[in-house]
N, C-alpha and C. Protein backbone atom coordinates (compact mmCIF):
# COMPACT_ATOMS: atom_id res chain seq x y z
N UNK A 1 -75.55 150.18 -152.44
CA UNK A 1 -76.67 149.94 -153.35
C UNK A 1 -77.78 150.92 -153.01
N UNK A 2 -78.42 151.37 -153.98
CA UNK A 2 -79.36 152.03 -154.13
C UNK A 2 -80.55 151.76 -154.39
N UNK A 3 -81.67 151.93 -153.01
CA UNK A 3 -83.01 151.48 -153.15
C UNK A 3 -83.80 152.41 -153.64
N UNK A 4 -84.85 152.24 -154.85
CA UNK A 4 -85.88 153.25 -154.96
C UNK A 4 -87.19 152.54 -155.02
N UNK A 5 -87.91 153.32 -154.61
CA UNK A 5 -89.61 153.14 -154.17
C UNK A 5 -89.91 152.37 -155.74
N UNK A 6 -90.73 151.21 -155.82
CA UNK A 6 -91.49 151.41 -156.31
C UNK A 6 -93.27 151.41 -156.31
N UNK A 7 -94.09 151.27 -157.20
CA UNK A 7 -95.29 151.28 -156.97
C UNK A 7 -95.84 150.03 -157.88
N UNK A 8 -97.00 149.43 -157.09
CA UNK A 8 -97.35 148.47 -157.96
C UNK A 8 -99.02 149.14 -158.04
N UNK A 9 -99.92 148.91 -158.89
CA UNK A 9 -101.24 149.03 -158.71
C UNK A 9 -101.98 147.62 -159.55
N UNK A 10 -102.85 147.61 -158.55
CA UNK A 10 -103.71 146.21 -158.54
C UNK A 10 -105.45 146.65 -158.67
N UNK A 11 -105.79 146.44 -159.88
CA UNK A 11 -106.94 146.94 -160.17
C UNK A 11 -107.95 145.75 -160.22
N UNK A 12 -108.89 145.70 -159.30
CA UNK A 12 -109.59 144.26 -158.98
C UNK A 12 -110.97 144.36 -159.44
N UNK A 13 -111.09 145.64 -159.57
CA UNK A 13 -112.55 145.69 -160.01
C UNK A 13 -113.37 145.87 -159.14
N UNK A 14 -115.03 145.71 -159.19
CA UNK A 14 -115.99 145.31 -158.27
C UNK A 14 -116.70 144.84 -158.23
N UNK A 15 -117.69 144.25 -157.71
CA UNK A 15 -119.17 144.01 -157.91
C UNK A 15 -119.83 143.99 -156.92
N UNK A 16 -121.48 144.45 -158.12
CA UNK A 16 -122.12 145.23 -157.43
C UNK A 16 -123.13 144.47 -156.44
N UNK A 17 -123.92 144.81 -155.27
CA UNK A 17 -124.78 143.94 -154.62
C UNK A 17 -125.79 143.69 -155.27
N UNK A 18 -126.69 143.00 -155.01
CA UNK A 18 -127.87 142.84 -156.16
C UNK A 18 -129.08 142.73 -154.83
N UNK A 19 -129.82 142.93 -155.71
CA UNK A 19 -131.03 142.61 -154.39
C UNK A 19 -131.47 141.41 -154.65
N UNK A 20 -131.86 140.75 -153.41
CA UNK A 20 -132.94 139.66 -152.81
C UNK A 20 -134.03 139.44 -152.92
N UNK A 21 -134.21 139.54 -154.75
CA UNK A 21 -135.16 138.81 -155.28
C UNK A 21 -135.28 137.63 -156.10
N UNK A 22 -135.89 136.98 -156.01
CA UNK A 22 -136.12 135.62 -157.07
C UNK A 22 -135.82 135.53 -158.58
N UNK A 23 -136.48 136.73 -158.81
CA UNK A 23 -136.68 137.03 -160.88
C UNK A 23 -135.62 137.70 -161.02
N UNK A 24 -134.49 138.04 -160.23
CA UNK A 24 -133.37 138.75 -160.88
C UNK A 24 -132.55 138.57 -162.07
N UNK A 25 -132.33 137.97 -161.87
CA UNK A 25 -131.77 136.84 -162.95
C UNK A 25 -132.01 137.10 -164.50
N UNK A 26 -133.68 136.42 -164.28
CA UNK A 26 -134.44 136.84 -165.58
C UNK A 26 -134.00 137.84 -166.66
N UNK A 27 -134.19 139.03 -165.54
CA UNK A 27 -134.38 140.58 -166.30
C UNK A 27 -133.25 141.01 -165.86
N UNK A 28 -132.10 140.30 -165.83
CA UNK A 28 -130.81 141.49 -165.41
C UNK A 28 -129.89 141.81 -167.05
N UNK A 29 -130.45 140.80 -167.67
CA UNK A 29 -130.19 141.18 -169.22
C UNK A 29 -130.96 141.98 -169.79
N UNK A 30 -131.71 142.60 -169.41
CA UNK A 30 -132.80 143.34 -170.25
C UNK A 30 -133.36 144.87 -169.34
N UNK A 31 -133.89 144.43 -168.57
CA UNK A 31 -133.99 145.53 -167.86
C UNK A 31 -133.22 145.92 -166.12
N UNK A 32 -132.61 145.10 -165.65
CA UNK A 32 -131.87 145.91 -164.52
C UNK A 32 -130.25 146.09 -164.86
N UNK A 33 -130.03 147.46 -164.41
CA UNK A 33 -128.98 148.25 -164.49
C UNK A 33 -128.19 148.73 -163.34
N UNK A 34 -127.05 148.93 -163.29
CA UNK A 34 -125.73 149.05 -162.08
C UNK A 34 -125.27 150.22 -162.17
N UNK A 35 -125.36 151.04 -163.30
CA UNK A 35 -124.65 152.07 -163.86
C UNK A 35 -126.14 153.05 -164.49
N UNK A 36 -125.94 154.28 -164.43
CA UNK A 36 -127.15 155.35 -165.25
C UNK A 36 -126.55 156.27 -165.85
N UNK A 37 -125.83 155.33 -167.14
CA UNK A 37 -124.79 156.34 -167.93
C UNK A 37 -125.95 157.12 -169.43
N UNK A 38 -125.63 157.28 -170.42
CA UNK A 38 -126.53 158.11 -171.52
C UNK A 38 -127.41 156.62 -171.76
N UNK A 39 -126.63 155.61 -171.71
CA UNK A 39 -126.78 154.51 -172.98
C UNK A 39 -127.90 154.12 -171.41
N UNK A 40 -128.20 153.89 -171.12
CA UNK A 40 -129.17 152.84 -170.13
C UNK A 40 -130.55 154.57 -170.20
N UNK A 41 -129.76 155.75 -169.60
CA UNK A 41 -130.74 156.14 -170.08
C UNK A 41 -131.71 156.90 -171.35
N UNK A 42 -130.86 156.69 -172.79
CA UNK A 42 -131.56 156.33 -173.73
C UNK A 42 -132.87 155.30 -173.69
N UNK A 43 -132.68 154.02 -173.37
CA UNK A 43 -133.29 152.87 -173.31
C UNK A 43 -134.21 152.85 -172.77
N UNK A 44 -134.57 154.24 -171.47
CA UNK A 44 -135.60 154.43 -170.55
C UNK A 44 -136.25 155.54 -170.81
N UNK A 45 -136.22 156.13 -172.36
CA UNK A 45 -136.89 157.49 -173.00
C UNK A 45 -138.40 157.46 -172.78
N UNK A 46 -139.23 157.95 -171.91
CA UNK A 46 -140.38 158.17 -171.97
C UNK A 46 -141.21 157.01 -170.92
N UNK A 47 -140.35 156.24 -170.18
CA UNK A 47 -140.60 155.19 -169.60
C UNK A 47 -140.46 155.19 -167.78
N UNK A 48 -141.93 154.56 -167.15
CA UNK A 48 -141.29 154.81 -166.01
C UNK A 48 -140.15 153.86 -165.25
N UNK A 49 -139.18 154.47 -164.37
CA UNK A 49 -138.20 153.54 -163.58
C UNK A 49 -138.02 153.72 -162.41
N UNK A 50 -137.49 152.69 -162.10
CA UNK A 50 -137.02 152.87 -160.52
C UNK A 50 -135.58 152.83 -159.89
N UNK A 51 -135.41 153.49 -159.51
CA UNK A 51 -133.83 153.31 -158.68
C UNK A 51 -133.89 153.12 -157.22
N UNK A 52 -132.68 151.85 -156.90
CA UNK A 52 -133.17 151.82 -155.60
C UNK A 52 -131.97 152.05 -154.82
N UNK A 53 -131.88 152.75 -153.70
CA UNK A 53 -130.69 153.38 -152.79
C UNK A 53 -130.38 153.99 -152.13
N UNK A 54 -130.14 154.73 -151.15
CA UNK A 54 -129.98 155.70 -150.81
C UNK A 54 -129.16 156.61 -150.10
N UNK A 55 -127.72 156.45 -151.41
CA UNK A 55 -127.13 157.21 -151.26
C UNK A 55 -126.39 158.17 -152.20
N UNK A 56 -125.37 158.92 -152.52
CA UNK A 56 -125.37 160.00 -153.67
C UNK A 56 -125.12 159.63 -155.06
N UNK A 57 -124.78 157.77 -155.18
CA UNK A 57 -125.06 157.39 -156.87
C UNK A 57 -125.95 157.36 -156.94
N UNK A 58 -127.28 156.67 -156.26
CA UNK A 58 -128.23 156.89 -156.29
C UNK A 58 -129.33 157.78 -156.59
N UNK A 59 -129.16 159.24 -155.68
CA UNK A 59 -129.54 160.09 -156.01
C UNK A 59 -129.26 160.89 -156.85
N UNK A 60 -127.73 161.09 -157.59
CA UNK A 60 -127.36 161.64 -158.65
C UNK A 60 -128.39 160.42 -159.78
N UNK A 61 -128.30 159.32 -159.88
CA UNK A 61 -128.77 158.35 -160.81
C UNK A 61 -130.23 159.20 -161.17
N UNK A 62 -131.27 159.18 -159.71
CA UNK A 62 -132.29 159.63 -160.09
C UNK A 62 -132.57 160.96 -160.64
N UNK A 63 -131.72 162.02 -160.09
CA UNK A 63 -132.05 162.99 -160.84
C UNK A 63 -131.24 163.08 -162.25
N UNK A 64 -130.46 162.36 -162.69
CA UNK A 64 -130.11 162.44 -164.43
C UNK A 64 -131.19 161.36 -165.34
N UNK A 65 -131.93 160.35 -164.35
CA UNK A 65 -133.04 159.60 -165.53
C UNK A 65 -134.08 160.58 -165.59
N UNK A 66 -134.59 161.43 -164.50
CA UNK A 66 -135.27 162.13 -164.48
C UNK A 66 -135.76 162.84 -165.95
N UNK A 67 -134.30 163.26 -166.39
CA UNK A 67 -134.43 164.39 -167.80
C UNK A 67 -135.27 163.44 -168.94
N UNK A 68 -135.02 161.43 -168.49
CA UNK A 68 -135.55 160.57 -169.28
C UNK A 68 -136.06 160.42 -169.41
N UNK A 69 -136.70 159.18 -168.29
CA UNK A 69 -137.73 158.82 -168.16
C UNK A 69 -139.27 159.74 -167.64
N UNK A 70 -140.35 159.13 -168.19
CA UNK A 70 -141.58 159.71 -167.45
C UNK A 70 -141.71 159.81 -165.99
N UNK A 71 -141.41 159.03 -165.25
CA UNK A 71 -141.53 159.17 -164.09
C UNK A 71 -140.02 158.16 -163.32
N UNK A 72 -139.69 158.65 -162.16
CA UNK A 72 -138.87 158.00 -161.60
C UNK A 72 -139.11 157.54 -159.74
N UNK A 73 -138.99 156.21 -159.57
CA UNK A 73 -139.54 156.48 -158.17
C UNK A 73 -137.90 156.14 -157.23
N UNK A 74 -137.32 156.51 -156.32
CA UNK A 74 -136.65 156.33 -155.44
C UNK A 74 -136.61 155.71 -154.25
N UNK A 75 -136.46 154.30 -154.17
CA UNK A 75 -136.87 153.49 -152.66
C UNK A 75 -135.54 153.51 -152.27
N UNK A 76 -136.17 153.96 -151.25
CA UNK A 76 -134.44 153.50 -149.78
C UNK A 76 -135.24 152.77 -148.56
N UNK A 77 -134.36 152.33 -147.80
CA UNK A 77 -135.06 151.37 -147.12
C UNK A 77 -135.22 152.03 -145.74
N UNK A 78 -134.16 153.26 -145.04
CA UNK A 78 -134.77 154.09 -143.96
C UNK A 78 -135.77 155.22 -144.80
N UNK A 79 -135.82 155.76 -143.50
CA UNK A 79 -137.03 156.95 -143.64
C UNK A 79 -136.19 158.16 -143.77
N UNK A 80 -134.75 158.31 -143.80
CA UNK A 80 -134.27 159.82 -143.94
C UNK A 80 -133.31 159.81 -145.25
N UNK A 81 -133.77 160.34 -146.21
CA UNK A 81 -133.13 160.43 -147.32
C UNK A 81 -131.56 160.94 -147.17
N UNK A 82 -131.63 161.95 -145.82
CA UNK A 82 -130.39 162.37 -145.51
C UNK A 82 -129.25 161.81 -145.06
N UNK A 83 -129.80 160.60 -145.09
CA UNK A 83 -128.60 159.49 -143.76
C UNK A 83 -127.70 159.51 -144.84
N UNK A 84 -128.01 159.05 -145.70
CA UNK A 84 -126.68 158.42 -146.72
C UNK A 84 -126.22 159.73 -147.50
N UNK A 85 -127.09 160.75 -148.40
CA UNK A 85 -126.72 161.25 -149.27
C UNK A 85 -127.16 162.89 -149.03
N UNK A 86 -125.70 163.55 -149.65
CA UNK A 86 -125.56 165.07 -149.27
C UNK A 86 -126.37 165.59 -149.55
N UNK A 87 -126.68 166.76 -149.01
CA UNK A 87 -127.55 168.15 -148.60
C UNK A 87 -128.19 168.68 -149.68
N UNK A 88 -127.13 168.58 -150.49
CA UNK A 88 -127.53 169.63 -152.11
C UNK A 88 -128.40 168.57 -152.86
N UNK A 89 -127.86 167.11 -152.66
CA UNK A 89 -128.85 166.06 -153.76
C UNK A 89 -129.83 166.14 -152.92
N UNK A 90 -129.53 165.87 -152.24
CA UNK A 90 -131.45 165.61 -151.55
C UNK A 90 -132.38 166.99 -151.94
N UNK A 91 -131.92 168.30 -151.65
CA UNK A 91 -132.51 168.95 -152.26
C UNK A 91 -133.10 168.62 -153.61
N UNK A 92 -132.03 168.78 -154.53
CA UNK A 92 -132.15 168.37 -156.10
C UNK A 92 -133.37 167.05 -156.36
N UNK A 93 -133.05 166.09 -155.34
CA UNK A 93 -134.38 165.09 -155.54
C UNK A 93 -135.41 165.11 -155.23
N UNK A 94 -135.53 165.92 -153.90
CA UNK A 94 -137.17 166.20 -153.61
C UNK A 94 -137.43 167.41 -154.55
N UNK A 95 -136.84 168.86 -154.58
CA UNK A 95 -137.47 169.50 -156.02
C UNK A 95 -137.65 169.43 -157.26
N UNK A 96 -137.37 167.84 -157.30
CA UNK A 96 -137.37 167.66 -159.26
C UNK A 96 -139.10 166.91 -159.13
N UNK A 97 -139.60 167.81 -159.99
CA UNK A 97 -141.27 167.18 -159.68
C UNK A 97 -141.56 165.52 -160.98
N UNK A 98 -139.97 165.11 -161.11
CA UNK A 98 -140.10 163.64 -161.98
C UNK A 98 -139.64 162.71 -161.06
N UNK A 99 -139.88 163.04 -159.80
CA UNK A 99 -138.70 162.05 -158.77
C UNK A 99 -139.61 162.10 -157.77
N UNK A 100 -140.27 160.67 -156.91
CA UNK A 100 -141.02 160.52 -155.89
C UNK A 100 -140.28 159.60 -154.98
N UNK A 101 -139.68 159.66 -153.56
CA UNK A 101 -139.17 159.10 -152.84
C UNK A 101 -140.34 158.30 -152.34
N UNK A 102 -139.56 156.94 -152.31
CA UNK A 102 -140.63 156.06 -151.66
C UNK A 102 -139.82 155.44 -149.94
N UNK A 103 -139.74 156.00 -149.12
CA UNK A 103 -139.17 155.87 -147.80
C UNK A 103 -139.47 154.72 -147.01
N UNK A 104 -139.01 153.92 -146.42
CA UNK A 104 -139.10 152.78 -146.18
C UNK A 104 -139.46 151.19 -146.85
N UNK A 105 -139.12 151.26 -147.66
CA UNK A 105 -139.80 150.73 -148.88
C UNK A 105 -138.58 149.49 -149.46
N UNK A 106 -138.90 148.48 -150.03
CA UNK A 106 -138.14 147.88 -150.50
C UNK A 106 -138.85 146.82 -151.69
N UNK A 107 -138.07 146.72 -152.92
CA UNK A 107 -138.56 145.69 -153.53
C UNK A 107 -138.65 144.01 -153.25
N UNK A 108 -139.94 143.69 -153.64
CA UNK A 108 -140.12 142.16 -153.20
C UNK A 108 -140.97 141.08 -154.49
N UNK A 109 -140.73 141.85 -155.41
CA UNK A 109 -141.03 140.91 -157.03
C UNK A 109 -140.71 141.43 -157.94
N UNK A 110 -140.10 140.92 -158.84
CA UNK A 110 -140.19 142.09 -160.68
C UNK A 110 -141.41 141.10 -161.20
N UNK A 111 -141.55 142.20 -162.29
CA UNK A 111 -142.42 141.45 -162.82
C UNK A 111 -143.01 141.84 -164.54
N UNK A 112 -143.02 140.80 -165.11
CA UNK A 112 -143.07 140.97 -166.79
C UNK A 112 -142.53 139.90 -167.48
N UNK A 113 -142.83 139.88 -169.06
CA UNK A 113 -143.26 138.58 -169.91
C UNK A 113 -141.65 138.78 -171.03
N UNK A 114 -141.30 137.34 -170.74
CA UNK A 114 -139.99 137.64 -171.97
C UNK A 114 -138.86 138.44 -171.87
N UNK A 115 -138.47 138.16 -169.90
CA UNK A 115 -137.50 139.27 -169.41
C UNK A 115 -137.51 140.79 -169.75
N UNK A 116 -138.67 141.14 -170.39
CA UNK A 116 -138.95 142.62 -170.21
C UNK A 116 -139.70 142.92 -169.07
N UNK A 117 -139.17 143.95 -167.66
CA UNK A 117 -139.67 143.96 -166.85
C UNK A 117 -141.05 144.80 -167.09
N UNK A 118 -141.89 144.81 -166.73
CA UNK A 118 -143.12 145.49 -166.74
C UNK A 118 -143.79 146.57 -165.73
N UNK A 119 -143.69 145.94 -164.33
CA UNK A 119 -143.80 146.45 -162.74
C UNK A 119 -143.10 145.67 -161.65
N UNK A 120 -143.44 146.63 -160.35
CA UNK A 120 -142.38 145.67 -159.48
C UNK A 120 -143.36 145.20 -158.34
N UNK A 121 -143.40 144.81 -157.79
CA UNK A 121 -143.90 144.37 -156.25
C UNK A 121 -142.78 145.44 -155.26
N UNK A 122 -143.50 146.60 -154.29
CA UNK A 122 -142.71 146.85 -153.41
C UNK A 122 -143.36 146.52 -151.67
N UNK A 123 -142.95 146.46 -151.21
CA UNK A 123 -143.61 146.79 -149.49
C UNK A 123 -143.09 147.98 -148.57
N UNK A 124 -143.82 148.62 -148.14
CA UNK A 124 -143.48 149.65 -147.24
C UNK A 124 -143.51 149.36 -145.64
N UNK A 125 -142.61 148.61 -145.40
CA UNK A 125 -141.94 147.80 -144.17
C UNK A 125 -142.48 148.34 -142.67
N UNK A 126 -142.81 150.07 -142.96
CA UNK A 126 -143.58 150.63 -141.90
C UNK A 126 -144.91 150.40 -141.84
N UNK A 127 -145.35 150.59 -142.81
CA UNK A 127 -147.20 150.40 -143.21
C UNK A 127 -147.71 149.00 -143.23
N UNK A 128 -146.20 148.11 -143.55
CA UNK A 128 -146.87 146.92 -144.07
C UNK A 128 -147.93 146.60 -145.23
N UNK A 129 -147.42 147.45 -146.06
CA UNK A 129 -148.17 147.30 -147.41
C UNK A 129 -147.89 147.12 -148.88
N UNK A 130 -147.93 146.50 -149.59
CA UNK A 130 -147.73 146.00 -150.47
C UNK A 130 -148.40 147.14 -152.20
N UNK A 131 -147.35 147.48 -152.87
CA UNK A 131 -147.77 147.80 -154.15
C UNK A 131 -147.45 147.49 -155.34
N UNK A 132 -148.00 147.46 -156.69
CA UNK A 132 -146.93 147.62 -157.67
C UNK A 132 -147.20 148.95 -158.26
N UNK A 133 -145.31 148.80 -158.70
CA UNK A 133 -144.98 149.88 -159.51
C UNK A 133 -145.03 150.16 -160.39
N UNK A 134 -145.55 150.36 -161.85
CA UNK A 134 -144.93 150.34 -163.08
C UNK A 134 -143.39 150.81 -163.12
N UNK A 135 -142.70 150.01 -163.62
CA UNK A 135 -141.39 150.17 -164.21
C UNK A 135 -140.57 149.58 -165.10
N UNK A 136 -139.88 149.94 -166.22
CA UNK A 136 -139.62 149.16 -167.27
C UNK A 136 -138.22 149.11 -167.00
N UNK A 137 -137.49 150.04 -166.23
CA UNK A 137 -136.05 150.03 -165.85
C UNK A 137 -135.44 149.70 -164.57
N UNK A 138 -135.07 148.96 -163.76
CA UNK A 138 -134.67 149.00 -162.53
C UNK A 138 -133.44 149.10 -162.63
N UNK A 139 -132.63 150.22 -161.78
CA UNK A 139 -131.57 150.94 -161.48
C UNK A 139 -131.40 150.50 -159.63
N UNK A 140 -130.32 149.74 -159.97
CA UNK A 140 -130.09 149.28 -158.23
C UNK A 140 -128.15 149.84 -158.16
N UNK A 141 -128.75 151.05 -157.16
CA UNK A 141 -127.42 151.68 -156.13
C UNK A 141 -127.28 150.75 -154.99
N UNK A 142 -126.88 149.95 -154.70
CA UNK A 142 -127.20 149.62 -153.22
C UNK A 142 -125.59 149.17 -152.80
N UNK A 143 -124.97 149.47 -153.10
CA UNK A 143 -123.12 149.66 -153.11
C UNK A 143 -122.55 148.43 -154.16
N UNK A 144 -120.85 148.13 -153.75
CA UNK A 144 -120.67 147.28 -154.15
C UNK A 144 -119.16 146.56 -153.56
N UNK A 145 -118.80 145.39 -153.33
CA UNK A 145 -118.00 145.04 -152.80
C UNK A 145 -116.53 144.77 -154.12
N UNK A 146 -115.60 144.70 -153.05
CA UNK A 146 -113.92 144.79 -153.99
C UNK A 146 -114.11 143.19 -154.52
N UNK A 147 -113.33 143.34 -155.77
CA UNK A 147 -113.33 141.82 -156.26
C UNK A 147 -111.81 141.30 -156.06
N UNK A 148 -111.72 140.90 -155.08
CA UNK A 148 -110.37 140.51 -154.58
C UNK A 148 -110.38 139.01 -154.02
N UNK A 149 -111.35 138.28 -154.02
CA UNK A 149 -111.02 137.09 -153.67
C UNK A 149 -110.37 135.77 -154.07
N UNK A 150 -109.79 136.28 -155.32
CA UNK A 150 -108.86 135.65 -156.32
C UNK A 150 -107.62 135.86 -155.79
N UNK A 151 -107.48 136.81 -155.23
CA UNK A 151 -106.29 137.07 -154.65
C UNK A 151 -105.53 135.90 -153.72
N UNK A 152 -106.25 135.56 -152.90
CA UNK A 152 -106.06 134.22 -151.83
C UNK A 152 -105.62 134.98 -150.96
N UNK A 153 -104.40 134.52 -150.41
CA UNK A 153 -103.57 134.97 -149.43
C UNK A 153 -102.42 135.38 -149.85
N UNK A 154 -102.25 136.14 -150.94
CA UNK A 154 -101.33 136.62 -151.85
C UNK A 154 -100.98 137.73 -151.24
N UNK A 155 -102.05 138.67 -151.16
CA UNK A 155 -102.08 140.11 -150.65
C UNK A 155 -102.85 140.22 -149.41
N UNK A 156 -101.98 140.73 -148.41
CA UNK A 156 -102.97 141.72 -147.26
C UNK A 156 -104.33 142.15 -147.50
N UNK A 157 -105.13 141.74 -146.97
CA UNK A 157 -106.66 142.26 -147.26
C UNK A 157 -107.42 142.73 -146.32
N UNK A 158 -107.67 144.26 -145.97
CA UNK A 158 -108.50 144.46 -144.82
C UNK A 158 -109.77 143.94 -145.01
N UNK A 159 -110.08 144.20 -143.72
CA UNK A 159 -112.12 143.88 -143.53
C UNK A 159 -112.55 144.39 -144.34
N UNK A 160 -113.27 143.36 -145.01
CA UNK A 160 -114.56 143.40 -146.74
C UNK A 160 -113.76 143.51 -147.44
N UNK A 161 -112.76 143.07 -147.95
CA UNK A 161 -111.58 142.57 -148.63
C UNK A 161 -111.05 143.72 -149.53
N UNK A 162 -110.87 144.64 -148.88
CA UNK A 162 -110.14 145.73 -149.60
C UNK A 162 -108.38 145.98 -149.06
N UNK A 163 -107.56 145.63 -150.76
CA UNK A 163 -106.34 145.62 -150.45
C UNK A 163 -105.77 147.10 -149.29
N UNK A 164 -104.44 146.05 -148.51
CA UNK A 164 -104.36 147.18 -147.90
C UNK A 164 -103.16 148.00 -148.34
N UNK A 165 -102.87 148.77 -148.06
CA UNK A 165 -102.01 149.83 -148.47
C UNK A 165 -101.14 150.46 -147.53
N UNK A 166 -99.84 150.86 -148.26
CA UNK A 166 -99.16 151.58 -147.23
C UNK A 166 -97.97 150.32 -146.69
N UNK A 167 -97.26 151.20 -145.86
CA UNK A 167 -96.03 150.05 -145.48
C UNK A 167 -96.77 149.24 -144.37
């Protein structure tokens, strides 16, 4: 008898992390976004936003709303833009004069009437200081985990539940 290979593929999807705020919820129908494809940034024509992340979806994210929106601000939560994301974007984001890195920084309110976000509450964790932002779009990079927990104990699952592979 004759054995041949086959292949199965198991497409689980993902999802994305969300941040650890209260009003998320609210405005995740209206104004926060996972993705910074044409269609999200149509929606942000002339408007300021924020993306938060810091690493190369992220920074690719910010410099393509850039061409969009009026202004774009960039919070990551260390101080080196370089930790997470390559050489050439970071360039590309600090020379685009529509893109302001906000370094140490993290959001801690949305805020606006009728799930249209309006501004955000951020804190700058070094300074200990508190601002708002105007922003009508929030764009959150902040990764995203495998959607495999449907799986059970069906399939092999490495650490953070990504199928495993291979014999």
């Amino acid at each position: 008898a004759e054995v041949t290979a086959r292949s199965v593929v198991i497409a689980t999807g993902a999802r994305y992390r969300k941040l650890d705020v209260p009003q998320l919820a609210e405005f995740e129908d209206t104004s926060v976004y996972y993705a910074a494809t044409r269609m999200e940034a149509q929606a942000c024509v002339g408007d300021p936003v924020v993306v938060v992340g810091g690493g190369n979806s992220a920074g690719q994210a910010a410099v393509f709303l850039s061409r969009h929106a009026v202004h774009v601000s960039l919070l990551i939560r260390g101080s080196d833009l370089g930790k997470g994301m390559s050489r050439y974007l970071v360039d590309q984001v600090e020379d685009d004069p529509h893109v302001s890195v906000l370094r140490s920084t993290e959001v801690r309110e949305l805020i606006g009437d009728h799930g249209e976000l309006q501004s955000i509450a951020v804190e700058n964790k070094q300074a200990g200081e508190r601002n708002l932002l105007a922003c009508r779009a929030l764009f959150v990079f902040i990764g995203a985990e495998p959607y495999t927990q449907w799986l059970g104990d069906a399939i092999s699952l490495a650490e953070h539940g990504f199928i495993l592979t291979g014999s």
